[in-house]
C-alpha atoms as a PDB file:
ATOM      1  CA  UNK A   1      95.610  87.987  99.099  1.00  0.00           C
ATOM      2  CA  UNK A   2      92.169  88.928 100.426  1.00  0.00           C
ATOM      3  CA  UNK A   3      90.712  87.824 103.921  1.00  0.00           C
ATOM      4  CA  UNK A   4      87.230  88.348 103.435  1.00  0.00           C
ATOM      5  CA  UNK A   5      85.426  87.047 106.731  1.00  0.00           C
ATOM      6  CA  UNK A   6      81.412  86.896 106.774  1.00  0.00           C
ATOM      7  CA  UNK A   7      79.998  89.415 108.818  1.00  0.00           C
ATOM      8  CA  UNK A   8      76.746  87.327 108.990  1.00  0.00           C
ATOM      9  CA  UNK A   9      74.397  90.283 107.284  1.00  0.00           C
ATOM     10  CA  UNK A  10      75.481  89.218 103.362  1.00  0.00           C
ATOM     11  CA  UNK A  11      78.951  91.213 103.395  1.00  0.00           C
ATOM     12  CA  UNK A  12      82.411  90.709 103.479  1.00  0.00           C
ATOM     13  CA  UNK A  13      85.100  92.621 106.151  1.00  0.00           C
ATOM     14  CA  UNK A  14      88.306  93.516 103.884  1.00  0.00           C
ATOM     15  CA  UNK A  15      91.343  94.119 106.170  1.00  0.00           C
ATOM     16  CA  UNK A  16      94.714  95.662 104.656  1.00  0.00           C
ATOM     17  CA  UNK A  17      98.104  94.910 106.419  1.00  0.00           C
ATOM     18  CA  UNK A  18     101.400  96.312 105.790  1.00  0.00           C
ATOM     19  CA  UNK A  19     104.035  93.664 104.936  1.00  0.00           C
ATOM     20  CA  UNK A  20     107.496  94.399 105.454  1.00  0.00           C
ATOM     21  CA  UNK A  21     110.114  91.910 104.593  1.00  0.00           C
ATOM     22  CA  UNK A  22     113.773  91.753 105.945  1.00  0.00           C
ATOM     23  CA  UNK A  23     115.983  90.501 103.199  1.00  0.00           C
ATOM     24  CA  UNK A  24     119.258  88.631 103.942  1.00  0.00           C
ATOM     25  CA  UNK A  25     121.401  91.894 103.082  1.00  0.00           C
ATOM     26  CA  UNK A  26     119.156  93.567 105.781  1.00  0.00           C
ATOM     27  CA  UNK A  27     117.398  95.679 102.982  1.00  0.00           C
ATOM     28  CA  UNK A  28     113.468  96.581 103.923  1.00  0.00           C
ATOM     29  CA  UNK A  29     111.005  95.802 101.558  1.00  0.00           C
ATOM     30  CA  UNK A  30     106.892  96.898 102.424  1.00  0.00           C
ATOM     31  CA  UNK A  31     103.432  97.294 100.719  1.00  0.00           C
ATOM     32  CA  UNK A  32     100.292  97.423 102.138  1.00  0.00           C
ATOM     33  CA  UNK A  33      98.351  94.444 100.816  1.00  0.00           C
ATOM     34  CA  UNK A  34      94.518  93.614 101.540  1.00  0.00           C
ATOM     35  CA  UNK A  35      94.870  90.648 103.956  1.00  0.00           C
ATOM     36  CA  UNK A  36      94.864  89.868 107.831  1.00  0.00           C
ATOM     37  CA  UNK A  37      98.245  89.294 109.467  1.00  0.00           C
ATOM     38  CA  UNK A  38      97.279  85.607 109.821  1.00  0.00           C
ATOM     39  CA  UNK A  39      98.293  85.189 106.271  1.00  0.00           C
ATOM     40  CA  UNK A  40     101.349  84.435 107.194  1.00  0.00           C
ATOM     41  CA  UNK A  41     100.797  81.077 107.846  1.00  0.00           C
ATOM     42  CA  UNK A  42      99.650  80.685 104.179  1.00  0.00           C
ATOM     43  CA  UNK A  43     103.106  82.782 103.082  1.00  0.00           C
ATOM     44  CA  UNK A  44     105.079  80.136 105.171  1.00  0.00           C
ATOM     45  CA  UNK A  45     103.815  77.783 103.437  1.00  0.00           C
ATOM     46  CA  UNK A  46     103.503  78.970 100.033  1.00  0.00           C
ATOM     47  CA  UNK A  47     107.639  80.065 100.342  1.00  0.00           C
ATOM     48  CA  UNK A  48     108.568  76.117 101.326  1.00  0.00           C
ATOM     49  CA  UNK A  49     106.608  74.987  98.368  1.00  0.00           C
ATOM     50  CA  UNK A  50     107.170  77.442  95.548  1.00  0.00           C
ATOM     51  CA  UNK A  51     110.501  78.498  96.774  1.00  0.00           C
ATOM     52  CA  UNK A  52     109.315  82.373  96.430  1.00  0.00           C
ATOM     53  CA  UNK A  53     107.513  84.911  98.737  1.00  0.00           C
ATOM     54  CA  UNK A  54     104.829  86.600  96.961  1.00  0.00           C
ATOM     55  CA  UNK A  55     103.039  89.147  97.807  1.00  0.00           C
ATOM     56  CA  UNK A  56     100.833  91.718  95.766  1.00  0.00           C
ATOM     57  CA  UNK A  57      97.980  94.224  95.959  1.00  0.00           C
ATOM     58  CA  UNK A  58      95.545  96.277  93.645  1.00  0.00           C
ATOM     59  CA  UNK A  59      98.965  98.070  91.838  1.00  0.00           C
ATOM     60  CA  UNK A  60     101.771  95.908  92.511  1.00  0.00           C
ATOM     61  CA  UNK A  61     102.973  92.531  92.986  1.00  0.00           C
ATOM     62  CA  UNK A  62     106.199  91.661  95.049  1.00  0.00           C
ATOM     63  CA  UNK A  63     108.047  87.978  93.854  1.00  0.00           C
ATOM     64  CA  UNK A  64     111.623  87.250  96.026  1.00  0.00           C
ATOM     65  CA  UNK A  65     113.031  84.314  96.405  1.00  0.00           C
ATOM     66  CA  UNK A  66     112.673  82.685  99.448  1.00  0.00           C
ATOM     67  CA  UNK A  67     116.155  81.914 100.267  1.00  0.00           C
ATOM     68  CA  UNK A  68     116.440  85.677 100.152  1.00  0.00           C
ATOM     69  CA  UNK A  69     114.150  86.690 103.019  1.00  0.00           C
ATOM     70  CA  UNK A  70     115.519  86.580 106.695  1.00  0.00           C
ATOM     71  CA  UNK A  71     111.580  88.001 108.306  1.00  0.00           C
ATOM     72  CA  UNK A  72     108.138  88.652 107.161  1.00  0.00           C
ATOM     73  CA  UNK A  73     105.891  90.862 109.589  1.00  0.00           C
ATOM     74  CA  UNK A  74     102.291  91.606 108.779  1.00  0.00           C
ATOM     75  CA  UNK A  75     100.900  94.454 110.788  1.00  0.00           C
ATOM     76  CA  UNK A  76      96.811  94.940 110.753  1.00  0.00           C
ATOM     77  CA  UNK A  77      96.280  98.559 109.539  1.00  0.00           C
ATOM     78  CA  UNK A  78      92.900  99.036 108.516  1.00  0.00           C
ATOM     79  CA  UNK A  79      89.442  97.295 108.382  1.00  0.00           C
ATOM     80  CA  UNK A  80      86.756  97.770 105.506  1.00  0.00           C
END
C-alpha cells in the first residue's frame, strides 16, 4: 500500500500512516503501513469487492473479513 507522489525533481515522497481498525466485538487492531490516509477510499472499496480488509506493511500483513470491521481510521504519521 504505497502512496508514492512525484515530487517533480525524479523522486518519490513515501508517507506511513497508522491504521487502526475497530472490530465488531470492539477489539483494536493497528499497524503502521506506508500509505497516505486517503487510502481509504481504495480500502472501501477493495472491502465491498473482495469481502476482506487488507492491510500490510514491510513485516506483516493484516486480512479480516469485512463483515467483521465496525471503523477504519488512517492517521498520517510520517513523511519520507
Amino acid at each position: 500500500m504505497l502512496n508514492t507522489p512525484s515530487t517533480g525533481h525524479g523522486a518519490a515522497i513515501k508517507q506511513y500512516s497508522l491504521a487502526e481498525v475497530q472490530l465488531t466485538n470492539g477489539e483494536m487492531v493497528g499497524m503502521m503501513i506506508s500509505a497516505s490516509p486517503t487510502l481509504g477510499a481504495h480500502l472501501t472499496k477493495e472491502m465491498a469487492t473482495t469481502g476482506f480488509l487488507y492491510i500490510f506493511n514491510e513485516t506483516e500483513s493484516l486480512l479480516i473479513k469485512a463483515q467483521n470491521v465496525a471503523a477504519v481510521k488512517l492517521t498520517k504519521m510520517t513523511t519520507e
